[in-house]
C-alpha atoms as a PDB file:
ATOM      1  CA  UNK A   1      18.953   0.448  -0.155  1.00  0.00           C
ATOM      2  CA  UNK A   2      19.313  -2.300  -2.601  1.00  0.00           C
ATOM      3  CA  UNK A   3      17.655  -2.039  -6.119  1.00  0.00           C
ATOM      4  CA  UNK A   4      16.037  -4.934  -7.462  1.00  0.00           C
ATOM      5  CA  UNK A   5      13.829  -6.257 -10.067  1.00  0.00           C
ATOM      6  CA  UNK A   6      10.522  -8.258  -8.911  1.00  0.00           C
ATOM      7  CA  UNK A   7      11.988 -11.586  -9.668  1.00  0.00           C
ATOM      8  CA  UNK A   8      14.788 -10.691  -7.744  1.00  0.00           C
ATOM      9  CA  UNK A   9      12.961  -9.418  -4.750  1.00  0.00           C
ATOM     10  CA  UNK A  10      10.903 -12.639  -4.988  1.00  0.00           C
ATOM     11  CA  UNK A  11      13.902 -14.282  -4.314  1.00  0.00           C
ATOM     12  CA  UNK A  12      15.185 -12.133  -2.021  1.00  0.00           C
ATOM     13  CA  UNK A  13      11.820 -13.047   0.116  1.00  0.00           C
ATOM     14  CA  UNK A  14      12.377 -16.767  -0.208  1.00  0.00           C
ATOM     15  CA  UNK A  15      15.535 -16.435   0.795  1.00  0.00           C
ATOM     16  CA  UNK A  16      14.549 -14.577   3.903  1.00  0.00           C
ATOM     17  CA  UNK A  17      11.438 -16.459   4.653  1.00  0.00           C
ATOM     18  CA  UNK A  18      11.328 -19.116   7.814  1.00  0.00           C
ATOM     19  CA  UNK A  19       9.913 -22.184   7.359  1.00  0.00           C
ATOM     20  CA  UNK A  20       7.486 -21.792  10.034  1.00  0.00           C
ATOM     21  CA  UNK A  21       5.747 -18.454  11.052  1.00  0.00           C
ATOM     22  CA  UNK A  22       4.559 -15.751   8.948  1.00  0.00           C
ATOM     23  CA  UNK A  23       7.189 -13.384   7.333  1.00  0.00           C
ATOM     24  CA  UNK A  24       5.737  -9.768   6.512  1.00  0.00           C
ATOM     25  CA  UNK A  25       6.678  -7.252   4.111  1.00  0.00           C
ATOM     26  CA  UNK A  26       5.872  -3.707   4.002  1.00  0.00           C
ATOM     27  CA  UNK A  27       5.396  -2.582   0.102  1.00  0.00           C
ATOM     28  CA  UNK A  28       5.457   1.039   0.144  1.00  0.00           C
ATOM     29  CA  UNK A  29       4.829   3.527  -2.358  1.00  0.00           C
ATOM     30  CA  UNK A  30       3.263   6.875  -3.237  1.00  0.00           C
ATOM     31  CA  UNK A  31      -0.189   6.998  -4.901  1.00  0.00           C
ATOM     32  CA  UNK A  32      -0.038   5.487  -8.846  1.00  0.00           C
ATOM     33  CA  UNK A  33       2.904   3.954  -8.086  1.00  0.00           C
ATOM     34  CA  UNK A  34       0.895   0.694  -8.763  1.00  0.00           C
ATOM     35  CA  UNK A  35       1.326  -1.403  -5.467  1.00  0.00           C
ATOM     36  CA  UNK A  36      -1.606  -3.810  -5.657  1.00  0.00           C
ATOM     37  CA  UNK A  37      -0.067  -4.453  -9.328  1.00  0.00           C
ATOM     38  CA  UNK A  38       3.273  -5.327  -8.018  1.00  0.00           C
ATOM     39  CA  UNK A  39       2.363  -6.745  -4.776  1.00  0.00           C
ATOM     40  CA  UNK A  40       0.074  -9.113  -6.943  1.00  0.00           C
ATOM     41  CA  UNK A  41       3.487  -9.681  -8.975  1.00  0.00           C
ATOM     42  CA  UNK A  42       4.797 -11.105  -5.994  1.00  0.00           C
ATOM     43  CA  UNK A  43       2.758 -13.255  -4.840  1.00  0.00           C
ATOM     44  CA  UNK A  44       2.177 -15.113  -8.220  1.00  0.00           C
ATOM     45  CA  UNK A  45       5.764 -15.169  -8.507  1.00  0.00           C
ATOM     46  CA  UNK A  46       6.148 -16.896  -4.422  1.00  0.00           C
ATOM     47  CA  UNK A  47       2.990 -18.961  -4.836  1.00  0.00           C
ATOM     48  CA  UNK A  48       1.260 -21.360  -2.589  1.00  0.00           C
ATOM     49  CA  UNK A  49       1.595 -19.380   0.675  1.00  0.00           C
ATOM     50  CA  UNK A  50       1.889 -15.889  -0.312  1.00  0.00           C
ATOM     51  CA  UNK A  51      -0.451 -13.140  -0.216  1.00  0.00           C
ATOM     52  CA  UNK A  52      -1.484  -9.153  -0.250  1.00  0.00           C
ATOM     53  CA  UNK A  53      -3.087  -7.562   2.196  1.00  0.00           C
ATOM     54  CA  UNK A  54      -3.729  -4.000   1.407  1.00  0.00           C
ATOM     55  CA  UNK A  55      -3.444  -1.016   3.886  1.00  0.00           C
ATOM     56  CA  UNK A  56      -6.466   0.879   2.259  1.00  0.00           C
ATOM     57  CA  UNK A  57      -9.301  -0.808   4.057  1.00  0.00           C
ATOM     58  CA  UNK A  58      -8.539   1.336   6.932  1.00  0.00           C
ATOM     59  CA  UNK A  59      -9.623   4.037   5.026  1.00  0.00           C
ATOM     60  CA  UNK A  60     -11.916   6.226   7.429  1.00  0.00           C
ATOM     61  CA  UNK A  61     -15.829   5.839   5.891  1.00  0.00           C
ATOM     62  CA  UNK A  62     -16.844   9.502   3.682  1.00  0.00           C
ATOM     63  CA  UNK A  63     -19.802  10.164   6.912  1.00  0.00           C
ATOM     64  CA  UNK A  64     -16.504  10.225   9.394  1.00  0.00           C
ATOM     65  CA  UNK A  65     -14.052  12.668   7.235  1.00  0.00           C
ATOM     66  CA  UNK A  66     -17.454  14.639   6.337  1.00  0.00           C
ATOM     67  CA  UNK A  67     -18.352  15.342  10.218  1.00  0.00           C
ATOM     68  CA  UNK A  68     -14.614  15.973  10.438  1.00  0.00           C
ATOM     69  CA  UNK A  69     -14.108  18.102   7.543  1.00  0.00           C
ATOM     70  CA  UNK A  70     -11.920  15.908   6.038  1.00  0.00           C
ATOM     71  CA  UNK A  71     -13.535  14.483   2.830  1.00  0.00           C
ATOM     72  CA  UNK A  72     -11.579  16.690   0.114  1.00  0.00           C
ATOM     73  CA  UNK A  73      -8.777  15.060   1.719  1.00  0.00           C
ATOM     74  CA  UNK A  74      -9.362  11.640   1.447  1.00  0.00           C
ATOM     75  CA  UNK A  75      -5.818   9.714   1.281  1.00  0.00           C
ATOM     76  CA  UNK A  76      -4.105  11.593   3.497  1.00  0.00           C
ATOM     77  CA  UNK A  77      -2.433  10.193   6.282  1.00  0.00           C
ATOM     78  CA  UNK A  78      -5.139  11.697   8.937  1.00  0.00           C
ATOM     79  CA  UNK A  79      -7.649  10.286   6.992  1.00  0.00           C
ATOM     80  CA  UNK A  80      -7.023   6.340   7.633  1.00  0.00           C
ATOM     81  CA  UNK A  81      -7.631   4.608  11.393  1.00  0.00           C
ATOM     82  CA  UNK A  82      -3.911   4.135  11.303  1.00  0.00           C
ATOM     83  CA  UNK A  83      -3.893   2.261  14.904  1.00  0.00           C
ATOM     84  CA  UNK A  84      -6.275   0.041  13.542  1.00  0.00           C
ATOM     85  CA  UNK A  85      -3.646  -1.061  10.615  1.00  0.00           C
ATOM     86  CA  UNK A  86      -1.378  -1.138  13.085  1.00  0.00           C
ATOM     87  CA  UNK A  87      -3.243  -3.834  15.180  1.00  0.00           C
ATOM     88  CA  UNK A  88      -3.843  -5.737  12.300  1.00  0.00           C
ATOM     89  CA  UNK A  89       0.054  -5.950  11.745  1.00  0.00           C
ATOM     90  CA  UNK A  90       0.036  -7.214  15.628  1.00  0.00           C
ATOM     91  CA  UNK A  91      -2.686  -9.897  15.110  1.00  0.00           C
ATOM     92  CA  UNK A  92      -1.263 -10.817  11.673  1.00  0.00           C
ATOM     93  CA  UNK A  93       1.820 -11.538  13.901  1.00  0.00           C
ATOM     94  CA  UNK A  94      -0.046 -13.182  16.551  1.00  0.00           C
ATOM     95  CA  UNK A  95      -2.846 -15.294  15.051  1.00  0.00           C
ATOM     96  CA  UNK A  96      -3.134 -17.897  12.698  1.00  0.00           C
ATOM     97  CA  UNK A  97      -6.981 -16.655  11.571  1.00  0.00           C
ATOM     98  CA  UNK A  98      -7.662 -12.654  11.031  1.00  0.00           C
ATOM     99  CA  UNK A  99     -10.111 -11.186   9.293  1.00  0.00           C
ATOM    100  CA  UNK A 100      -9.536  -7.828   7.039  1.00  0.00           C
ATOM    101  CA  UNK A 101     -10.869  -4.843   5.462  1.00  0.00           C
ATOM    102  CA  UNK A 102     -11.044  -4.261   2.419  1.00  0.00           C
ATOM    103  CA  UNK A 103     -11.311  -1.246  -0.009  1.00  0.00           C
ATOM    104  CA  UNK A 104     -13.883  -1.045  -3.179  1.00  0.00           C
ATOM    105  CA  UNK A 105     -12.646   2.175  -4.955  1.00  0.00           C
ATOM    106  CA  UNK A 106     -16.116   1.502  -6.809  1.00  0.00           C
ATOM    107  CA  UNK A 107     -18.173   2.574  -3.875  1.00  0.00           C
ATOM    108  CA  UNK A 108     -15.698   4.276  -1.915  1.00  0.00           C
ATOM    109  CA  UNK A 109     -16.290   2.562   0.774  1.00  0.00           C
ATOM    110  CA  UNK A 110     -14.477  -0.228   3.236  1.00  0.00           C
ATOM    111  CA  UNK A 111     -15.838  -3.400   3.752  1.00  0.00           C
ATOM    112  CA  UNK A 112     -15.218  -4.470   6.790  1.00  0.00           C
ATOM    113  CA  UNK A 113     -14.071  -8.268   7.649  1.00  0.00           C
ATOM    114  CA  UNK A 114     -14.250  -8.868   4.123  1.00  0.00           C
ATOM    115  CA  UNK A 115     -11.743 -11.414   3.410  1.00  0.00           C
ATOM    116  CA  UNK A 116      -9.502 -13.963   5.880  1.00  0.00           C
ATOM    117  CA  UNK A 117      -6.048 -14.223   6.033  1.00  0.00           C
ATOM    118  CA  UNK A 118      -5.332 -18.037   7.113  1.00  0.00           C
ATOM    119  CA  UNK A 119      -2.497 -20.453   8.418  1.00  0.00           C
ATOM    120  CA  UNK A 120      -1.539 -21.236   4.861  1.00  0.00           C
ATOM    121  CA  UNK A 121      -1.243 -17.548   4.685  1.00  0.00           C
ATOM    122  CA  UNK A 122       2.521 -17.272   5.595  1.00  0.00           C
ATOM    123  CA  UNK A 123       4.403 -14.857   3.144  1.00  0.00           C
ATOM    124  CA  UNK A 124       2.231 -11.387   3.518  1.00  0.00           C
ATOM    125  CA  UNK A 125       3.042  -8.678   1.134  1.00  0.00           C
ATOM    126  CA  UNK A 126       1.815  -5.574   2.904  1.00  0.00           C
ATOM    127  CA  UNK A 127       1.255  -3.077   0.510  1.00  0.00           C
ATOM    128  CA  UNK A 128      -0.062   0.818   0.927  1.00  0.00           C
ATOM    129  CA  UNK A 129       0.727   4.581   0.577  1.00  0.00           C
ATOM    130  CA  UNK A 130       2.370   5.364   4.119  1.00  0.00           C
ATOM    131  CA  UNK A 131       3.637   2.084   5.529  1.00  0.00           C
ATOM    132  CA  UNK A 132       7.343   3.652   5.653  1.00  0.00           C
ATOM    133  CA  UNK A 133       6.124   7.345   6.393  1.00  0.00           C
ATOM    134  CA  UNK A 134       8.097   8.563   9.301  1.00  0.00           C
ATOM    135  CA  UNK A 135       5.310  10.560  10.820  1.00  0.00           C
ATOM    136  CA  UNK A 136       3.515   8.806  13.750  1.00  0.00           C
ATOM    137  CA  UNK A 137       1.951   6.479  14.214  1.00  0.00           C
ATOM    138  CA  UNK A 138       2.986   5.225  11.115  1.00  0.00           C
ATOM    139  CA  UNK A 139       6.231   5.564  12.086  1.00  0.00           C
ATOM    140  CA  UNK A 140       5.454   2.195  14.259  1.00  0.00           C
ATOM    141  CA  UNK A 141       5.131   0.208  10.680  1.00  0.00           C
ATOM    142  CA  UNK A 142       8.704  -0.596  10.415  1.00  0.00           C
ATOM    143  CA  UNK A 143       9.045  -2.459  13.592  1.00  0.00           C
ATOM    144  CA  UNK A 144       6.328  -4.749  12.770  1.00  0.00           C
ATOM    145  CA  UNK A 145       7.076  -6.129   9.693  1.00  0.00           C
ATOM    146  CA  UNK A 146      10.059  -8.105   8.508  1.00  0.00           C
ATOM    147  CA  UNK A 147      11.337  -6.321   4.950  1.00  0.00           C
ATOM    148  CA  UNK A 148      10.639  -3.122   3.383  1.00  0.00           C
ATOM    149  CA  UNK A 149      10.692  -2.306  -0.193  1.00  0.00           C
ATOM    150  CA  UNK A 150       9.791   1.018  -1.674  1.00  0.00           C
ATOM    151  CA  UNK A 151       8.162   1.595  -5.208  1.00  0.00           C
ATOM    152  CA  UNK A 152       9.713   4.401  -7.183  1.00  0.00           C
ATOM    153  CA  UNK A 153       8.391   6.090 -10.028  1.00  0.00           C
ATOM    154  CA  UNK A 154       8.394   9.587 -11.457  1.00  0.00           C
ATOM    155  CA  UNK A 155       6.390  12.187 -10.528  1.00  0.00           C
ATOM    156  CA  UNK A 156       4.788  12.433 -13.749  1.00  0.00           C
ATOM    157  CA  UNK A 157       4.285   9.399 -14.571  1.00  0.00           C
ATOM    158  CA  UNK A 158       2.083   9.142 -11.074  1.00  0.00           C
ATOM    159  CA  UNK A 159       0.514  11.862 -12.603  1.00  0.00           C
ATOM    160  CA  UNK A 160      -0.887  10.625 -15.688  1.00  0.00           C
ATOM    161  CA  UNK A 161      -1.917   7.219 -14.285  1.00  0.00           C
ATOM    162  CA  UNK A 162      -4.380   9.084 -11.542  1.00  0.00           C
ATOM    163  CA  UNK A 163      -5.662  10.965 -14.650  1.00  0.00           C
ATOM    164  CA  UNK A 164      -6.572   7.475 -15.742  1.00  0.00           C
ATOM    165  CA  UNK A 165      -7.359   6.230 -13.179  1.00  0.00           C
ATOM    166  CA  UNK A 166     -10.406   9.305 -11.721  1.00  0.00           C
ATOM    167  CA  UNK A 167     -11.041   9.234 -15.588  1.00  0.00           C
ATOM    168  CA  UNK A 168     -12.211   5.883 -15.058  1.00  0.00           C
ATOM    169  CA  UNK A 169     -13.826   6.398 -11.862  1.00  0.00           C
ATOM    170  CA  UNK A 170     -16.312   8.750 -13.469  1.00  0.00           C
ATOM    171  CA  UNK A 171     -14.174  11.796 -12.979  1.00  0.00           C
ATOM    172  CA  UNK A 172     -14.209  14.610 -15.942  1.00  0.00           C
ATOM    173  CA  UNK A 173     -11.011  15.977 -16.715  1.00  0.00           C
ATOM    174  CA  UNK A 174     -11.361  19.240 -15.153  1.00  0.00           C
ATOM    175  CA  UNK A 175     -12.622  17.147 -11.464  1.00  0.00           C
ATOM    176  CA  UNK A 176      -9.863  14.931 -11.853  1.00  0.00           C
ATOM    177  CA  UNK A 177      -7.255  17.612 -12.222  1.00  0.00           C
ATOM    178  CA  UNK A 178      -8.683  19.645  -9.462  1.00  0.00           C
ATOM    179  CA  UNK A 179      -8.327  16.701  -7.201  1.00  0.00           C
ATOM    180  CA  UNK A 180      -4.895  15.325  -8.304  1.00  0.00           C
ATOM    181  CA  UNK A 181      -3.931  19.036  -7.934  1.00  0.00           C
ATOM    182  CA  UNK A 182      -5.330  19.247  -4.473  1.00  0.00           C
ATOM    183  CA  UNK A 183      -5.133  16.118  -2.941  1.00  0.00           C
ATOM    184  CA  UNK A 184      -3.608  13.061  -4.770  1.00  0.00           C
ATOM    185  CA  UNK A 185       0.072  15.335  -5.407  1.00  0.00           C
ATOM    186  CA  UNK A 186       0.604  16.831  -1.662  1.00  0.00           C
ATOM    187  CA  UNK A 187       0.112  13.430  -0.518  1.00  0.00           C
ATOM    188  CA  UNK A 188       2.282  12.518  -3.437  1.00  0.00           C
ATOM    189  CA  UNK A 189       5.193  14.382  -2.188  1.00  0.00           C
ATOM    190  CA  UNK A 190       4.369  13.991   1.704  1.00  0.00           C
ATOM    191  CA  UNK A 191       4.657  10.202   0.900  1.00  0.00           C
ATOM    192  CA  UNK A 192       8.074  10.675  -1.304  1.00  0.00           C
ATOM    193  CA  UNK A 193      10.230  13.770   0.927  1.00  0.00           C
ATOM    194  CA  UNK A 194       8.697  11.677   4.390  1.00  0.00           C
ATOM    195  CA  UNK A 195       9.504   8.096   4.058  1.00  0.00           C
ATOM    196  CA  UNK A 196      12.269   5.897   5.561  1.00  0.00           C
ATOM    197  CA  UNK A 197      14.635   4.605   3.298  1.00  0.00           C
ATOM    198  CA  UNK A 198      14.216   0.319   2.227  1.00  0.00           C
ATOM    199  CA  UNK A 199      15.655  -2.026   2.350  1.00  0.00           C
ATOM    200  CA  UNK A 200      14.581  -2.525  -1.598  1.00  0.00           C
ATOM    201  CA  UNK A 201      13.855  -0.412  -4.156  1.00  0.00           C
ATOM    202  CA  UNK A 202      11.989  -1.235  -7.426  1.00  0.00           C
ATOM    203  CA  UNK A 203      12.481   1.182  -9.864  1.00  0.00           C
ATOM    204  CA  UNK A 204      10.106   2.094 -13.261  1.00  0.00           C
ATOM    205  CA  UNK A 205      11.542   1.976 -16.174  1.00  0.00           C
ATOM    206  CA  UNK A 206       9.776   4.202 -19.473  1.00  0.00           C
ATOM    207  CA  UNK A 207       8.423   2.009 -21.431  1.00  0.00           C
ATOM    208  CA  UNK A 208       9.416  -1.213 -19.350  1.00  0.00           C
ATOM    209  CA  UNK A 209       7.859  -0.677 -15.829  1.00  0.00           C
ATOM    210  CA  UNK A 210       8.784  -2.739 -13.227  1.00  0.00           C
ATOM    211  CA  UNK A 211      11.017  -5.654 -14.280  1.00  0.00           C
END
């Protein structure tokens, strides 16, 4: 594993990139460890060509986990159609035009076909929770993708940003403590003690972040 600072992963990617074809990279990282913020880093920093697409619209609707009994477990691995990412990592491969989910933390919900990923679309920064988790099927991530870069940040700091974060969402602090407690922190350490090491690591840094 190689640390490296965003600009320098940016690079890194450029470097890597082909001139034709699309060139994927799995962003991985446990929950709070902000990877929409730095995969949105990223692709300003690449530019024309580049862009996110975010594991979490595979996130399994509330009626499913409900008639499972799954709901107070939302964000676990179990809880996402994981074969469904994984086709979408096939087809991102495959086609020039794909359509994708997307999440809305608003609502809770995924949208389904919500946005397009096109032709011009040829850096993707894959970005979600369990895209190096050695557990199958996401175990099957790795050999789809073309780099892998994990986001590392201490435990309590993940901590305090889902207390802002359900805080925002509506959640008092007693609800948002239960459910960091019992949800957001097992997954928290599934994520960290079950993952493949990257090829990358970006590190926070107390009162710098991610550089």
């Amino acid at each position: 594993m190689n640390d490296m600072t965003i600009a320098e992963l940016a690079e890194a990617i450029r470097a890597k990139a082909p001139k034709t074809g699309r060139f994927m990279v799995a962003l991985a990282g446990p929950p709070g460890a902000g990877k929409s913020t730095a995969a949105a880093d990223l692709v300003a920093r690449l530019g024309a060509g580049a862009r996110a697409v975010p594991m979490d619209g595979f996130h399994y609707d509330d009626a499913v986990l409900i008639d499972r009994g799954a709901r107070n477990r939302k964000g676990a691995p179990d809880t996402f159609d994981a074969m469904g990412f994984l086709h979408l990592l096939r087809r991102l491969r495959a086609e020039d035009e794909v359509a994708i989910p997307l999440f809305d933390r608003s609502l809770e919900l995924s949208r389904g076909s919500a946005d397009i990923v096109g032709p011009q679309d040829q850096i993707l920064i894959v970005e979600g929770n369990y895209l190096l988790l050695t557990e199958a099927p996401w175990d099957q991530v790795s050999g789809l993708v073309d780099m892998t870069v994990w986001l590392d940040v201490p435990e309590q700091e993940l901590d305090r940003r889902l207390l802002e974060r359900w805080a925002y969402y509506g959640k008092t602090p007693q609800e948002a403590r239960a459910w960091i407690d019992g949800n957001d922190m097992p997954n928290i350490r599934r994520v960290t003690s079950g993952s493949a090491p990257a090829e990358a690591v970006i590190r926070w840094v107390p009162d710098e972040g991610f550089q």
